[in-house]
N, C-alpha and C. Protein backbone atom coordinates (compact mmCIF):
# COMPACT_ATOMS: atom_id res chain seq x y z
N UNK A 1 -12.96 -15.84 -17.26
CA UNK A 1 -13.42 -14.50 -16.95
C UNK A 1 -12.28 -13.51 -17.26
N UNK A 2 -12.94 -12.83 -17.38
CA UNK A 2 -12.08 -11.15 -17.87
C UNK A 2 -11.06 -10.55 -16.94
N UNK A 3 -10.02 -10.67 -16.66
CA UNK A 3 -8.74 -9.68 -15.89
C UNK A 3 -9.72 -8.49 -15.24
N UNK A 4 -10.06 -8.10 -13.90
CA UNK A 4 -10.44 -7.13 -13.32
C UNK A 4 -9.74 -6.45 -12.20
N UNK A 5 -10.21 -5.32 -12.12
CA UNK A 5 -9.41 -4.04 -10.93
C UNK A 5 -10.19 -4.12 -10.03
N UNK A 6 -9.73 -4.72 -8.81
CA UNK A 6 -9.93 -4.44 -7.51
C UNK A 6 -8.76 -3.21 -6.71
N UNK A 7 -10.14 -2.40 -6.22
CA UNK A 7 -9.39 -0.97 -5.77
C UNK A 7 -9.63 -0.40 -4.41
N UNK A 8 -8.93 -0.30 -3.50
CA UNK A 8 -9.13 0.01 -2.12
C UNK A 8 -8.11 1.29 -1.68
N UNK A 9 -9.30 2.24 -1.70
CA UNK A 9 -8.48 3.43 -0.69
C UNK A 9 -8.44 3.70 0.13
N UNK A 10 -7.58 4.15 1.07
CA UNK A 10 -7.65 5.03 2.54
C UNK A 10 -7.20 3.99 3.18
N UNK A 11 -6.78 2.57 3.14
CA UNK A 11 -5.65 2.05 3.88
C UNK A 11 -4.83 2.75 5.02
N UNK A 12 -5.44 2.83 6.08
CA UNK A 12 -4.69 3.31 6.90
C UNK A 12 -3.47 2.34 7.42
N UNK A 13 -2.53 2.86 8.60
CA UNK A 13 -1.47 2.29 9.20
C UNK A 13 -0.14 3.07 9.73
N UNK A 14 0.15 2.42 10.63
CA UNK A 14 1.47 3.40 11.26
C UNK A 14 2.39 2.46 11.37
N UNK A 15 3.49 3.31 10.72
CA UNK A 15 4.86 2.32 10.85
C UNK A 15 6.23 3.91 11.21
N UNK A 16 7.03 3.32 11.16
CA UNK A 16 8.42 4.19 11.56
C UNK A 16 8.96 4.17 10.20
N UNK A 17 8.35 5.49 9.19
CA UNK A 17 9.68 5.70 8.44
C UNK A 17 9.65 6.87 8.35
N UNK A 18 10.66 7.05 7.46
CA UNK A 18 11.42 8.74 7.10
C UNK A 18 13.06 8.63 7.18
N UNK A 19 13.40 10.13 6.47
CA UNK A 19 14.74 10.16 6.14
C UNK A 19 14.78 11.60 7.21
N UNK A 20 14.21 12.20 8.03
CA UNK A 20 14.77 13.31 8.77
C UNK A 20 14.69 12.67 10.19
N UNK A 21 15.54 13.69 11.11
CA UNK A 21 15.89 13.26 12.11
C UNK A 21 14.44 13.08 13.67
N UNK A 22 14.69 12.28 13.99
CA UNK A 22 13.28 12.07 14.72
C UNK A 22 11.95 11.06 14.05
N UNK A 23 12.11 10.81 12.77
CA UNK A 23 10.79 10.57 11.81
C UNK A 23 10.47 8.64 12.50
N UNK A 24 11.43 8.68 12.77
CA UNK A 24 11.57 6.78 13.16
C UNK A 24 11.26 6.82 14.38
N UNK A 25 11.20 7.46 15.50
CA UNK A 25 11.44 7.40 16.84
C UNK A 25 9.57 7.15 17.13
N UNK A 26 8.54 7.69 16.26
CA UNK A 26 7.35 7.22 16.80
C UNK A 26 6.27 6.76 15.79
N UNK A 27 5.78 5.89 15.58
CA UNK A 27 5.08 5.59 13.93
C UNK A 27 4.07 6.41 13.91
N UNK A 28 4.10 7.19 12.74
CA UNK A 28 3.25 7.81 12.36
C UNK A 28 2.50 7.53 11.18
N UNK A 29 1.27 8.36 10.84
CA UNK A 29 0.16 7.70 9.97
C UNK A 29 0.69 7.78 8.62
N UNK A 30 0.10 6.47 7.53
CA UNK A 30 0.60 6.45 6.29
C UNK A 30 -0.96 5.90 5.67
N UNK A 31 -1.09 6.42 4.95
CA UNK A 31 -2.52 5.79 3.85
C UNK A 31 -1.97 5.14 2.33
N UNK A 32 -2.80 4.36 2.17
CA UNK A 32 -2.05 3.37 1.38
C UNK A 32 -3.58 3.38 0.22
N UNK A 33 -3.41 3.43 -0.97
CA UNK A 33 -4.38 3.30 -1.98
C UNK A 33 -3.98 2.07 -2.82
N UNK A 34 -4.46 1.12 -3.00
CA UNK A 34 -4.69 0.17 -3.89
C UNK A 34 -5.14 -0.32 -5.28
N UNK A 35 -4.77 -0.44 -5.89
CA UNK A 35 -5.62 -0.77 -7.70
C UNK A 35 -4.70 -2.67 -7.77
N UNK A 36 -5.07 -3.68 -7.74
CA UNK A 36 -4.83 -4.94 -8.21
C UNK A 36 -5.69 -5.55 -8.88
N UNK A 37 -4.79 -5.89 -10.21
CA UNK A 37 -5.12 -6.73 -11.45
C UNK A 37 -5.33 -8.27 -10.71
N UNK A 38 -6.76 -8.58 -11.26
CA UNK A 38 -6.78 -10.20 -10.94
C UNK A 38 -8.26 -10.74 -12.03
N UNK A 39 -7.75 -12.30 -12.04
CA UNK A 39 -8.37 -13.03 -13.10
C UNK A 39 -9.43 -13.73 -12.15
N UNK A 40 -10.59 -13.43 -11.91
CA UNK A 40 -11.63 -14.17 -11.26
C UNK A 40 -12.03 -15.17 -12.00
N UNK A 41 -11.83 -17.04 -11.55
CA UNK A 41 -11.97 -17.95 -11.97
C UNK A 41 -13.68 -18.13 -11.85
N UNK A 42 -14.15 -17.52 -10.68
CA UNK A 42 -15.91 -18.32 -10.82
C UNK A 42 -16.70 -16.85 -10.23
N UNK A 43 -17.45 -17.08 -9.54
CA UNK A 43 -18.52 -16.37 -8.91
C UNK A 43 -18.57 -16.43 -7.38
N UNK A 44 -17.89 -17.24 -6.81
CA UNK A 44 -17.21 -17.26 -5.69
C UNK A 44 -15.80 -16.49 -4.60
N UNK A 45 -15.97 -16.07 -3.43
CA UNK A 45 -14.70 -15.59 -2.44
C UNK A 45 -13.49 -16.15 -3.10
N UNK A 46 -13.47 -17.37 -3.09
CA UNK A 46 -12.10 -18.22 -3.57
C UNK A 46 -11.65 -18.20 -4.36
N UNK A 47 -12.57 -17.90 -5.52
CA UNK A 47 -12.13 -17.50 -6.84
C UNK A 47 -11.31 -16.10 -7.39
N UNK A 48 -11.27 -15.32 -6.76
CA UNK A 48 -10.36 -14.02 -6.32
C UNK A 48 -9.81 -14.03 -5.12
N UNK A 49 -9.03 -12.69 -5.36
CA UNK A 49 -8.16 -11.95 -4.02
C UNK A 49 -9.43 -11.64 -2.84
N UNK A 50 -9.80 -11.70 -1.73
CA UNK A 50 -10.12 -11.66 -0.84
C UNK A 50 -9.88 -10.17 -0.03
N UNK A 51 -10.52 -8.45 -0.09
CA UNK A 51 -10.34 -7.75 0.03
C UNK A 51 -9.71 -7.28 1.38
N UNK A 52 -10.07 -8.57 2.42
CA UNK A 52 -9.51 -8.06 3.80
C UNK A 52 -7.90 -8.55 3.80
N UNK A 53 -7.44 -9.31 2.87
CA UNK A 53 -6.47 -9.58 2.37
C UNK A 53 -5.13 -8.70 1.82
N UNK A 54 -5.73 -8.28 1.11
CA UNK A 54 -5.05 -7.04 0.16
C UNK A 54 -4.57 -6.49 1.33
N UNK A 55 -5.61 -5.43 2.77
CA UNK A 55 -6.01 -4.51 3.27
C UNK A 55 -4.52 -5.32 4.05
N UNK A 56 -4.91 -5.87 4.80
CA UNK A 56 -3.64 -6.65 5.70
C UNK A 56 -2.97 -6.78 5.41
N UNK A 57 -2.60 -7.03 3.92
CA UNK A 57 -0.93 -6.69 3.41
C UNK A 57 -0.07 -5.64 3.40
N UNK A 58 -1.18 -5.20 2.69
CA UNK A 58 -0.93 -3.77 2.50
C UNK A 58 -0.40 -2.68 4.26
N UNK A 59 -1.14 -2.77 4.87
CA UNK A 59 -0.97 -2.79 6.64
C UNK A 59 0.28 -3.18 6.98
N UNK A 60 0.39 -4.67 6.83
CA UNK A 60 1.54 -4.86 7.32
C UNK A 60 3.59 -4.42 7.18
N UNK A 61 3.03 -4.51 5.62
CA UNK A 61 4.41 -3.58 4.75
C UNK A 61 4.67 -2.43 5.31
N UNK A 62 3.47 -1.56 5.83
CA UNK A 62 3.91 -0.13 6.49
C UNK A 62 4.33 -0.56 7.81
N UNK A 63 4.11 -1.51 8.46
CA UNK A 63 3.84 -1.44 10.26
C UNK A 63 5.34 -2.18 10.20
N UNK A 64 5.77 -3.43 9.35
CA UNK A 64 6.33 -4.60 9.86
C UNK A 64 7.54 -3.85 9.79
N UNK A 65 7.88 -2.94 8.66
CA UNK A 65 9.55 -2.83 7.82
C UNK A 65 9.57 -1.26 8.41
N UNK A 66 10.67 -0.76 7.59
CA UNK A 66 11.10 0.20 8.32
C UNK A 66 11.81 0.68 7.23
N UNK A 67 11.60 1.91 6.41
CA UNK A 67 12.45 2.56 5.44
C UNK A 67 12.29 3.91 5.97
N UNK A 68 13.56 4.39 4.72
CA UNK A 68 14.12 5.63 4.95
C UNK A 68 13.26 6.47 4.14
N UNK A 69 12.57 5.72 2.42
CA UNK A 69 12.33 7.39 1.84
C UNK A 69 10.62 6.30 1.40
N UNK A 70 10.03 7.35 1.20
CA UNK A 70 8.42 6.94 0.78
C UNK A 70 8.45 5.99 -0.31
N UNK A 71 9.31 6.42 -0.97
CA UNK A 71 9.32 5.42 -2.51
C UNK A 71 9.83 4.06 -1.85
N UNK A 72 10.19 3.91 -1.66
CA UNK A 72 10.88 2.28 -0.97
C UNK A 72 9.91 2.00 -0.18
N UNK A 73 8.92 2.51 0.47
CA UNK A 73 7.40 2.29 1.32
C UNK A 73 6.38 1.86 0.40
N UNK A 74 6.50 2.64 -0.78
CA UNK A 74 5.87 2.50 -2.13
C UNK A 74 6.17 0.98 -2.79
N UNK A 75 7.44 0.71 -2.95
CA UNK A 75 7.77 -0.43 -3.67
C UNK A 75 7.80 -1.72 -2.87
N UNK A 76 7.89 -1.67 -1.60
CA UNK A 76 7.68 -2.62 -0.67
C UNK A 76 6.13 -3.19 -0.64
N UNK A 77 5.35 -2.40 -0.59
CA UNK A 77 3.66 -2.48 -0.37
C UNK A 77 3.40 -3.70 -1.68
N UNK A 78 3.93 -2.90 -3.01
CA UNK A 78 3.81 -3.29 -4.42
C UNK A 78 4.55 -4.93 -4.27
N UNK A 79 5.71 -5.07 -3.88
CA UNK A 79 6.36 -6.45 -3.67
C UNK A 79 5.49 -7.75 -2.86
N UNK A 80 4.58 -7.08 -1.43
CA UNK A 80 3.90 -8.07 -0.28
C UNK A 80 2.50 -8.45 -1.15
N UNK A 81 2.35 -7.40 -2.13
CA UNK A 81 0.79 -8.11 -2.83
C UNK A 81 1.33 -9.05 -3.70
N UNK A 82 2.24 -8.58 -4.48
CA UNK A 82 2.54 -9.45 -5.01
C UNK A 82 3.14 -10.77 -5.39
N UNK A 83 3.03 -11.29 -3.93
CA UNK A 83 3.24 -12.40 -3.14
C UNK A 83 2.11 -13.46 -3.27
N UNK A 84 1.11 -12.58 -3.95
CA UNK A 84 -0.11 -13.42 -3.82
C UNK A 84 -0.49 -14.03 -5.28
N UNK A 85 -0.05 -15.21 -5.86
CA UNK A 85 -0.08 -15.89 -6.69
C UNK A 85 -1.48 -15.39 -8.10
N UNK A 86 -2.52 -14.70 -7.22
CA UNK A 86 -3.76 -14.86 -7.75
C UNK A 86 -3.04 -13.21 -8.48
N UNK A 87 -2.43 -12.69 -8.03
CA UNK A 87 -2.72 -11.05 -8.14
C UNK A 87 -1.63 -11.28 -10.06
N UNK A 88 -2.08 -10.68 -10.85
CA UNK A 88 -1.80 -10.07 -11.91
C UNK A 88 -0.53 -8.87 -12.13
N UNK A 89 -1.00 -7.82 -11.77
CA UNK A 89 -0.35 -6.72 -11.49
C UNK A 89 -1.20 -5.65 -9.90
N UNK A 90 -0.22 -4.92 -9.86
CA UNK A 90 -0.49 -3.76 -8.47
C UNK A 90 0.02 -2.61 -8.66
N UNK A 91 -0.44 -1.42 -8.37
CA UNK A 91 -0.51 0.00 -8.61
C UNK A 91 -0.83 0.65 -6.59
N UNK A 92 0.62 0.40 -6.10
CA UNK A 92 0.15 1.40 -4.94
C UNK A 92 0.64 2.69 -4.60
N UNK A 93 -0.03 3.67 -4.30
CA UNK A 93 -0.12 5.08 -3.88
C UNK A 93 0.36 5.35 -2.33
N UNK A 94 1.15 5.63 -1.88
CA UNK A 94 1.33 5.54 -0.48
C UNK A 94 1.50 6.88 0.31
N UNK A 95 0.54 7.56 1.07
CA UNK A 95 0.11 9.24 1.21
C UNK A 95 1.46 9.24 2.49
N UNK A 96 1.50 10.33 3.13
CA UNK A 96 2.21 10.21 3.87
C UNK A 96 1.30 12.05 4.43
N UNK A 97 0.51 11.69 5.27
CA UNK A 97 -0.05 13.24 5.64
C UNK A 97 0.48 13.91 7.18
N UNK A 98 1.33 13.85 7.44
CA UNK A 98 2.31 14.38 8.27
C UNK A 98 3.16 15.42 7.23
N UNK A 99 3.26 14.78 6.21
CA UNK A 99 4.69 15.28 5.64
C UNK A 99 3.49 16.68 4.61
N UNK A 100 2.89 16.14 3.83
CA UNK A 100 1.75 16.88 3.78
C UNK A 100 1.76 18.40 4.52
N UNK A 101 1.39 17.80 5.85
CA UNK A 101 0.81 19.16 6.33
C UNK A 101 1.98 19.75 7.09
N UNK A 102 3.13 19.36 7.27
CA UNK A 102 4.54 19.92 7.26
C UNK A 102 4.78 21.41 6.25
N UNK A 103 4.64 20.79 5.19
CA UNK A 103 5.12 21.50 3.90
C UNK A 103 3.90 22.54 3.39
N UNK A 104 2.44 22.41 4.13
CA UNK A 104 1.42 23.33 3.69
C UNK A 104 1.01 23.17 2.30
N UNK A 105 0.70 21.63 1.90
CA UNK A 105 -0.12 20.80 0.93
C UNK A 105 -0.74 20.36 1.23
N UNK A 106 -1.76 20.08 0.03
CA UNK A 106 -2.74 18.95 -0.03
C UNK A 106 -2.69 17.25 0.40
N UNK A 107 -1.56 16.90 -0.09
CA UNK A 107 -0.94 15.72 -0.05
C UNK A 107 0.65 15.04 0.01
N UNK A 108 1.41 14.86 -0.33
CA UNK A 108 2.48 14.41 -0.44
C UNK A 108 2.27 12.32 -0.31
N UNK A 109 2.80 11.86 -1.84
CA UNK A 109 2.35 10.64 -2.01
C UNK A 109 3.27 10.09 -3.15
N UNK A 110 3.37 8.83 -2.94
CA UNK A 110 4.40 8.44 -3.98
C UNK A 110 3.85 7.12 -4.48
N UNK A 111 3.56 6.70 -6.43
CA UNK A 111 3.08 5.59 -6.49
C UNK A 111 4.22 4.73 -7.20
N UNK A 112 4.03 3.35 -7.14
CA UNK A 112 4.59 2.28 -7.17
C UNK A 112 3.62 1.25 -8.17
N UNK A 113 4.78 1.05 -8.95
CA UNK A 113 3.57 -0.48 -10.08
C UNK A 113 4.65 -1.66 -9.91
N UNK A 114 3.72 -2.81 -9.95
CA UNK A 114 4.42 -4.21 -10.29
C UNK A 114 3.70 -4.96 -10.79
């Protein structure tokens, strides 16, 4: 079978990062967007990545670790999928809407490939 994009947005999760003073002291919200390359062997769950999978990885990279700047939140997310033997490549987006609505934007987000 054909290399396909499995894509999951709005990944929510709270973890402790940031580079200003206070940003670590309480976890705040981070959204996490997903795009992973994978080779589906059959027509079956087993035969791919498993979407509640991804979702929980993805989760955990924000909750478990602890960085200073978004991009390293970014490249961390991109590293825990790609832990997963089945996965091809990964493309994650990681929002940060605190910081967002700090600055009087739409968004503030940083993406990451592996």
């Amino acid at each position: 079978m054909a290399p396909v994009r499995i894509l999951l947005t709005g990944i929510t999760a709270a973890g402790r990062h940031g580079a200003n003073p206070g940003e670590r002291d309480r976890p705040q919200e981070f959204v996490v967007d997903l795009e992973v390359l994978v080779e589906p062997t059959g027509d079956h769950l087993g035969d791919t990545v498993d979407y509640r999978e991804l979702k929980d990885t993805a989760r955990r990279a924000i909750e478990e670790e602890s960085h200073q700047l978004l991009e390293t939140i970014a490249a961390s997310v991109v590293r825990a999928v790609l832990t997963d033997p089945r996965v091809l490549r990964v493309r994650a987006v990681v929002h940060k809407p605190a910081a967002a609505r700090s600055l009087g934007v739409a968004d503030v987000a940083v993406e990451a490939e592996g």
